[in-house]
N, C-alpha and C. Protein backbone atom coordinates (compact mmCIF):
# COMPACT_ATOMS: atom_id res chain seq x y z
N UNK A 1 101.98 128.71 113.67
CA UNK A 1 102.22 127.30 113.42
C UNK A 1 101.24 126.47 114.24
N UNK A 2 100.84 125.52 113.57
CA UNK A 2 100.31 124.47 113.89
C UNK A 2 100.51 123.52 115.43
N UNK A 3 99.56 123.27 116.23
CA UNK A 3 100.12 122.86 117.50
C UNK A 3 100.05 121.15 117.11
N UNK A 4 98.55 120.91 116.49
CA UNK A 4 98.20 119.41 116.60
C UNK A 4 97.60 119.22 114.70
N UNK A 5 98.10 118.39 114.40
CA UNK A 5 97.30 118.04 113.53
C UNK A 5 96.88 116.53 112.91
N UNK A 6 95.96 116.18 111.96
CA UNK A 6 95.64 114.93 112.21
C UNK A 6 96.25 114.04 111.38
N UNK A 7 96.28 112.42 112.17
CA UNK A 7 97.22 111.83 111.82
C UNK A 7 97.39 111.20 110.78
N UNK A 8 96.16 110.97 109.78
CA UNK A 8 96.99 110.53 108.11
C UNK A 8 97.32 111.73 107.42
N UNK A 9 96.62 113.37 107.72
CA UNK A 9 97.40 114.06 106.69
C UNK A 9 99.03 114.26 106.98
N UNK A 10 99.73 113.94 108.40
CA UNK A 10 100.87 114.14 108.78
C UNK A 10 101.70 112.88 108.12
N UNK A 11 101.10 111.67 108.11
CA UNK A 11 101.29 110.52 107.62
C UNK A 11 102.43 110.64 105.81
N UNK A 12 100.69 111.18 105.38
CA UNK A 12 100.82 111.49 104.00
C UNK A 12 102.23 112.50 103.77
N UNK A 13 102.22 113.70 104.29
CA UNK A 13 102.95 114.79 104.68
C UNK A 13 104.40 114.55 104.52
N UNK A 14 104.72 113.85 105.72
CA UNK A 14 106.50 113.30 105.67
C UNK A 14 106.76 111.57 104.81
N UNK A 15 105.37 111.66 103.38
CA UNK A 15 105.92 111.13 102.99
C UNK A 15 106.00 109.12 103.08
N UNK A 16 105.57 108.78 104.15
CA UNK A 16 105.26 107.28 104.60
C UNK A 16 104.07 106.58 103.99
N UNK A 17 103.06 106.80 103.23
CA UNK A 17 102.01 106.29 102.69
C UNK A 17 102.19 107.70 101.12
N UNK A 18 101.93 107.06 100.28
CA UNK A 18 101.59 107.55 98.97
C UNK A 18 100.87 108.64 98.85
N UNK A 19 99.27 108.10 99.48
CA UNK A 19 98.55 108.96 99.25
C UNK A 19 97.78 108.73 100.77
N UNK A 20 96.95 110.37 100.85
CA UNK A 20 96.21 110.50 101.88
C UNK A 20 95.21 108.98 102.49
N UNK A 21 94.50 108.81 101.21
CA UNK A 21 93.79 107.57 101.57
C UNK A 21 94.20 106.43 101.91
N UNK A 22 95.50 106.37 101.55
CA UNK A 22 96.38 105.03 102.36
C UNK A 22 96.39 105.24 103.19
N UNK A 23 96.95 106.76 103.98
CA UNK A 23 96.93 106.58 105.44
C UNK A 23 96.07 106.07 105.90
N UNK A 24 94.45 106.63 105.64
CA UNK A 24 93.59 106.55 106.46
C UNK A 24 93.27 105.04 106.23
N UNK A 25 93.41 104.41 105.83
CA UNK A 25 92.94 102.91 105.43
C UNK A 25 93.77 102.38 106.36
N UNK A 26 95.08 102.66 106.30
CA UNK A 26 95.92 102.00 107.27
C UNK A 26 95.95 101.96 108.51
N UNK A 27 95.19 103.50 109.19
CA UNK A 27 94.85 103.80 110.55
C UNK A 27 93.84 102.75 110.44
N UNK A 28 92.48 102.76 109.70
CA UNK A 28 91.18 102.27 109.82
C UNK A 28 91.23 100.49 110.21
N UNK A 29 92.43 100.01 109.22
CA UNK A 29 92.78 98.91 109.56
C UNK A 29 93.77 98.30 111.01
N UNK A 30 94.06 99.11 111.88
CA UNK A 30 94.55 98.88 112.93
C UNK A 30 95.84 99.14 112.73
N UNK A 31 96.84 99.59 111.63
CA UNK A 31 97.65 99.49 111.41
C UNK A 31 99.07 100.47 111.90
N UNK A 32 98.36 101.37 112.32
CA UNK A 32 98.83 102.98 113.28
C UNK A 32 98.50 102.67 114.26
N UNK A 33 99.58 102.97 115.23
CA UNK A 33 99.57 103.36 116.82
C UNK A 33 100.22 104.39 117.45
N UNK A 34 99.64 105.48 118.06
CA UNK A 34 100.51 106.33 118.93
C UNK A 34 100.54 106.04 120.22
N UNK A 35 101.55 105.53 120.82
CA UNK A 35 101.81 105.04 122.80
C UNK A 35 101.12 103.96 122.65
N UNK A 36 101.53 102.53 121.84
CA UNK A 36 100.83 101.71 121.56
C UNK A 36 99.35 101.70 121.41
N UNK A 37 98.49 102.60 121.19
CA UNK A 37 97.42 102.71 121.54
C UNK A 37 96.66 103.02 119.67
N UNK A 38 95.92 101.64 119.13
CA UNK A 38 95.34 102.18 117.92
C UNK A 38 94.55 103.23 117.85
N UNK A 39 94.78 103.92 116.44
CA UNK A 39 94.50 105.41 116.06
C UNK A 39 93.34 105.80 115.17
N UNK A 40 92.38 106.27 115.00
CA UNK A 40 91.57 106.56 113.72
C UNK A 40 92.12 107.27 112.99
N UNK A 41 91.90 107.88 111.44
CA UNK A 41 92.77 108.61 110.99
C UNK A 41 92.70 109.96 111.57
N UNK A 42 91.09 110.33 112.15
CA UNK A 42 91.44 111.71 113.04
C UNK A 42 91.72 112.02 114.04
N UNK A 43 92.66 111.17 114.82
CA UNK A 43 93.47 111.35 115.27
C UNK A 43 94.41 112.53 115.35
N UNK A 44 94.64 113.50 116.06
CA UNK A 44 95.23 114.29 116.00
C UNK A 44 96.65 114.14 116.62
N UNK A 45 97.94 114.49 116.36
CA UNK A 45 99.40 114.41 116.87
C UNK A 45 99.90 115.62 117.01
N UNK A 46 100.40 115.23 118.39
CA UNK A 46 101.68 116.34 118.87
C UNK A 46 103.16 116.76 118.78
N UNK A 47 103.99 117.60 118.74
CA UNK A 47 105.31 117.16 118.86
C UNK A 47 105.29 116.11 119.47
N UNK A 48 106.39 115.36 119.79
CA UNK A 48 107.17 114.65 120.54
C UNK A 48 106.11 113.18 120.55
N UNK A 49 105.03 112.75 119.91
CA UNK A 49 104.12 111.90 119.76
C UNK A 49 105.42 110.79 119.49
N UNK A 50 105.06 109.16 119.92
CA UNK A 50 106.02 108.31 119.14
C UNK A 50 104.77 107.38 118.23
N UNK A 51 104.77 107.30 117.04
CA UNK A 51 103.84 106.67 115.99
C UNK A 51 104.72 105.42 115.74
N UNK A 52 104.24 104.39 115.86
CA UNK A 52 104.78 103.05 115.28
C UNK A 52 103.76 102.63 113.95
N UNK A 53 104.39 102.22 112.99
CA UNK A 53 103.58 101.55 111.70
C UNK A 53 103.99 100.21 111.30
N UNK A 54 102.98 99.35 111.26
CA UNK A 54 102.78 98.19 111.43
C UNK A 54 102.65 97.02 110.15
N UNK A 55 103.72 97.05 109.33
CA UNK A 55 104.26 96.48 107.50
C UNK A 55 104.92 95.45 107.74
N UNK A 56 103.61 94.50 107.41
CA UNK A 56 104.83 93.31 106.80
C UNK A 56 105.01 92.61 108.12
N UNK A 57 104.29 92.31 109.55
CA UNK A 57 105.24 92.30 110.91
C UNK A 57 106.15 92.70 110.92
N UNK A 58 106.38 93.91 110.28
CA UNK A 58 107.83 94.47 110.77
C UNK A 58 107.28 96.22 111.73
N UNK A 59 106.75 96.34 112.68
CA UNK A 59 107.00 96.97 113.31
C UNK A 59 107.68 98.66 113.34
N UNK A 60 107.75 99.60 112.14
CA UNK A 60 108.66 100.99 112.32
C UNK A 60 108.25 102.09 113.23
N UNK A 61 109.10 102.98 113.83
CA UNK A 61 108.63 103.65 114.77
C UNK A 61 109.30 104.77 114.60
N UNK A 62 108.27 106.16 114.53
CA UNK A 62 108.93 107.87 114.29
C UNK A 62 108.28 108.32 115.31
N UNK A 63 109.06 109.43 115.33
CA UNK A 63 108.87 110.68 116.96
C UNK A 63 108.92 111.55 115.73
N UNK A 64 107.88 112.13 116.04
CA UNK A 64 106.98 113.61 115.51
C UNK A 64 108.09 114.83 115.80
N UNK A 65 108.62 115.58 114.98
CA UNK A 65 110.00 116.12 115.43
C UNK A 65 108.98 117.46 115.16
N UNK A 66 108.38 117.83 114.16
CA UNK A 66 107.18 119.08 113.96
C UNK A 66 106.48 118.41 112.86
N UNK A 67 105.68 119.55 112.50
CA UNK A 67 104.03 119.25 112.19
C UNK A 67 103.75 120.09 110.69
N UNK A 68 103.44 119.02 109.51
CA UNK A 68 102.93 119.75 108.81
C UNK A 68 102.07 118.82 108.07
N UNK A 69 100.60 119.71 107.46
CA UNK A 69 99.85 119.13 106.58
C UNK A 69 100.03 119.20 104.91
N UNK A 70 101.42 119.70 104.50
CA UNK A 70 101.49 119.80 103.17
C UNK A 70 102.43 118.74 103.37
N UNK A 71 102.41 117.63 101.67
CA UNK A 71 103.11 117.09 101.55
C UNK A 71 104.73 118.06 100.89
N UNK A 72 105.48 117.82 101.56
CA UNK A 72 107.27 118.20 101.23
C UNK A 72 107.94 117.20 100.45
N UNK A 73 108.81 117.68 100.44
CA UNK A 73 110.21 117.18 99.26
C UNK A 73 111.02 116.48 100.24
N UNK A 74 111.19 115.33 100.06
CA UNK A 74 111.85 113.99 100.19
C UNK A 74 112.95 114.66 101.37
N UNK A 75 113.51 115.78 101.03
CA UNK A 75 115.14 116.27 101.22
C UNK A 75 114.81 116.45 103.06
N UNK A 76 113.29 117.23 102.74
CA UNK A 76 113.32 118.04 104.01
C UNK A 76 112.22 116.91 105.18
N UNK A 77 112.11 116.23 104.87
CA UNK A 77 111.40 114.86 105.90
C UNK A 77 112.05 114.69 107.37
N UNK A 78 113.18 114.43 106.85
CA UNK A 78 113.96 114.17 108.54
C UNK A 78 113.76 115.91 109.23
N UNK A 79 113.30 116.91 108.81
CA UNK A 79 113.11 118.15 109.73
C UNK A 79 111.51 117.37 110.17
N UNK A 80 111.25 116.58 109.95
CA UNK A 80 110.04 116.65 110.53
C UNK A 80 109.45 115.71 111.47
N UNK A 81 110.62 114.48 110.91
CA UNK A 81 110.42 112.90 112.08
C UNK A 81 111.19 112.43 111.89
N UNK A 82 111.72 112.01 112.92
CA UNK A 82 113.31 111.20 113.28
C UNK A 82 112.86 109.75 113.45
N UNK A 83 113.50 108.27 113.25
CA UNK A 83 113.52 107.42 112.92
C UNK A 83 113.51 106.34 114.06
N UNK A 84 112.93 105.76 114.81
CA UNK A 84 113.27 105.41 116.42
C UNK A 84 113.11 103.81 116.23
N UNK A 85 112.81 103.41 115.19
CA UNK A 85 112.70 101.95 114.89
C UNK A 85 113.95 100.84 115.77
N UNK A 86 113.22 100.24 116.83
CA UNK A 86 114.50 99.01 117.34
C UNK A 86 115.08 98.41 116.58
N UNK A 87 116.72 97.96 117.06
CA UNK A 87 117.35 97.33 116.36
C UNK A 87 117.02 96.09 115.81
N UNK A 88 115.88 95.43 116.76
CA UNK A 88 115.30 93.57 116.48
C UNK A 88 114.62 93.93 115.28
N UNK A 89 113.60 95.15 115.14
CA UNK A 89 112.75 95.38 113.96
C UNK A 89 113.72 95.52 112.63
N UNK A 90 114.50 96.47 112.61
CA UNK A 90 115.40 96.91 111.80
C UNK A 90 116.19 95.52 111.10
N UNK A 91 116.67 94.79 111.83
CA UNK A 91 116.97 93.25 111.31
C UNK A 91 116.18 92.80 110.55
N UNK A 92 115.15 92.20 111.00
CA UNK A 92 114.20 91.61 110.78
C UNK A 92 113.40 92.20 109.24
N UNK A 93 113.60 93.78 109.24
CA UNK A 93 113.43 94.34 107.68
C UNK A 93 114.10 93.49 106.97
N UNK A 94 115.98 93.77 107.25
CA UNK A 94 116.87 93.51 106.24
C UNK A 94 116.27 92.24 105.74
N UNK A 95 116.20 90.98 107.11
CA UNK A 95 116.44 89.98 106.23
C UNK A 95 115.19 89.10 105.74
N UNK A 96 114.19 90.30 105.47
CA UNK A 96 112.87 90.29 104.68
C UNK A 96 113.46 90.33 103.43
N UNK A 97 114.36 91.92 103.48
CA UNK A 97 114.56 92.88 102.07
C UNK A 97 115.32 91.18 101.42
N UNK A 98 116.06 90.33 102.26
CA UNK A 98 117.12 89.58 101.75
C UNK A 98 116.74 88.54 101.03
N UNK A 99 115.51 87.97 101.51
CA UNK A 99 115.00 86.68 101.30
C UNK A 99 113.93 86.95 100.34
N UNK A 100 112.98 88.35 99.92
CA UNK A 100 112.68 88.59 98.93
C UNK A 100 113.76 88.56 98.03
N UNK A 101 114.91 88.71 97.17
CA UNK A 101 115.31 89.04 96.11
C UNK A 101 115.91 87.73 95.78
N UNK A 102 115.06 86.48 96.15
CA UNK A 102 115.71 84.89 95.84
C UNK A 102 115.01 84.57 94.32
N UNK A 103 114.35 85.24 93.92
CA UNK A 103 113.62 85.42 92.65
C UNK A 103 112.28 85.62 92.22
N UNK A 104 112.01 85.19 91.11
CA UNK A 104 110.32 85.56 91.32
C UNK A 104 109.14 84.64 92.17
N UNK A 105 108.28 85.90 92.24
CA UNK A 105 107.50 85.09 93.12
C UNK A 105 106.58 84.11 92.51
N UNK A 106 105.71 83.29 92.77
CA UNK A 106 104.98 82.26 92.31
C UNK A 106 104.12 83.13 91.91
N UNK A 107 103.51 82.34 90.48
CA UNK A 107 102.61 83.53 89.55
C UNK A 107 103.17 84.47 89.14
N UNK A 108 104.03 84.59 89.01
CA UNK A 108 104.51 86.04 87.90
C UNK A 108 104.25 85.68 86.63
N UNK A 109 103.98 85.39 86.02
CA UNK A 109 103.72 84.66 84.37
C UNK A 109 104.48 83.91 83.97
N UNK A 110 105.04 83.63 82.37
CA UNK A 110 105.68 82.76 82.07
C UNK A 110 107.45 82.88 81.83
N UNK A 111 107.86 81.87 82.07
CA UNK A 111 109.27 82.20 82.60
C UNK A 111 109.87 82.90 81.40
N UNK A 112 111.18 83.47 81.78
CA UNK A 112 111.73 83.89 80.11
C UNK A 112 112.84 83.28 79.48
N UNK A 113 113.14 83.67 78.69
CA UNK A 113 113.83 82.89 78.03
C UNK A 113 115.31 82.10 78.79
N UNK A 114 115.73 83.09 79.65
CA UNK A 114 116.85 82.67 80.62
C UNK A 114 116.60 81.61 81.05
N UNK A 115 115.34 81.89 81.80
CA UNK A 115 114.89 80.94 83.19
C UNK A 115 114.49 79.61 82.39
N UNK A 116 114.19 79.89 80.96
CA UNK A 116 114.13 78.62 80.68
C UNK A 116 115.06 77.61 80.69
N UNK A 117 116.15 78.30 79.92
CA UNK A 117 117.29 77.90 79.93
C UNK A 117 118.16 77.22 80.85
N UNK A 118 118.06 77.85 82.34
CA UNK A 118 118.16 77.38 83.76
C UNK A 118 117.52 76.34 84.04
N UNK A 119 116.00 76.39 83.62
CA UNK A 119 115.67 75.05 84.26
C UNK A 119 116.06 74.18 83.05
N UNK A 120 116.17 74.28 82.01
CA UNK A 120 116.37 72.82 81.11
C UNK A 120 117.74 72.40 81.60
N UNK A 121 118.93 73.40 82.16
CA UNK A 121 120.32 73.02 82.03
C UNK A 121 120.06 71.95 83.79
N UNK A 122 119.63 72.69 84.71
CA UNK A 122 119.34 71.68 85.61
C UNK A 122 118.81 70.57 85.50
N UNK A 123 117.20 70.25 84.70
CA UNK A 123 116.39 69.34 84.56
C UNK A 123 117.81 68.00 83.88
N UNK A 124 118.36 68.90 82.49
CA UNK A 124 118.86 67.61 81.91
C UNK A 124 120.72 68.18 81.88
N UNK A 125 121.48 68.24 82.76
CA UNK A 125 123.35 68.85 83.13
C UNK A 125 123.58 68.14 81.46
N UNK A 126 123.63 67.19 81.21
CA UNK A 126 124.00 66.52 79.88
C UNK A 126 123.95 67.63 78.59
N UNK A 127 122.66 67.86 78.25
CA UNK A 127 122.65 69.10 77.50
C UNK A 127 123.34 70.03 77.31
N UNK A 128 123.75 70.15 76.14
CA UNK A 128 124.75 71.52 75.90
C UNK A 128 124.00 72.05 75.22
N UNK A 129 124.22 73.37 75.39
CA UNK A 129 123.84 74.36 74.70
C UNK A 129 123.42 74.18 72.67
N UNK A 130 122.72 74.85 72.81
CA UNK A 130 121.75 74.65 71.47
C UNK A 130 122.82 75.39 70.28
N UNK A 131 123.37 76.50 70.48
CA UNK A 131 124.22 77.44 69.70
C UNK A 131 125.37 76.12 69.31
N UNK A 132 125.87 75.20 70.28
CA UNK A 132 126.91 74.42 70.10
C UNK A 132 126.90 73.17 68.66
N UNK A 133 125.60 72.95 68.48
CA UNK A 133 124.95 71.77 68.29
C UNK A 133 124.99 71.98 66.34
N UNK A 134 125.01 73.48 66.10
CA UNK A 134 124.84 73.75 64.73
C UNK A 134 126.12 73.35 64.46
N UNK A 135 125.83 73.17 62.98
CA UNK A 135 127.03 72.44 62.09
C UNK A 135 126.57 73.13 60.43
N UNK A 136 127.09 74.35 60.60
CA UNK A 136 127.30 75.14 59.33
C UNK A 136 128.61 74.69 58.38
């Protein structure tokens, strides 16, 4: 077994970046730190290493539990890095995750048919519904 290996294929490995080249883009961009200290992607890691990754200002942080360069199956990840992220960071996700799902973002294209509907019933409360209005 493996003593050290480097730090976007471990990246890639348990799973935290998509693909290999994300990691390394993400190291390249300052975005990896092991012992606060920025990383290149060859970087090599040890057991017991603590890696913080740096999304969004939100801050996550894993301890290197063991070492592998093949990417694994979702199931078996936590055999490989345990989760050490502070509780202030961990907040601060949620109420990202929270305040994204207030709707779409600016520029998504053109509204749909709902949203139209929403804004005409706000723009004009008076308006009733169009289905009401027929006289068969």
């Amino acid at each position: 077994m493996k003593t050290e290996v480097r730090i976007d294929k471990w990246l890639w490995a348990v799973r935290l970046f998509k693909t290999r080249t994300l990691a390394a883009e993400a190291c390249k961009k300052g975005k990896i730190y092991i012992q606060s200290i920025q990383v290149k992607p060859s970087r090599n890691i040890k057991v017991g290493d603590t890696i913080a990754i740096k999304r969004n200002g939100i801050i996550f942080s894993f301890q290197v539990v063991a070492l592998s360069e093949n990417r694994m199956n979702a199931k078996l990840v936590p055999e490989f890095m345990k989760n050490v992220t502070t509780p202030d960071q961990l907040e601060l996700y949620e109420l990202a995750k929270l305040s994204g799902e207030s709707g779409r973002a600016r520029g998504m294209g053109r509204p749909t048919k709902k949203d139209r509907r929403d804004i005409d019933q706000f723009t004009d409360p008076n308006t009733e519904d169009e289905d009401e209005e027929w006289d068969f």
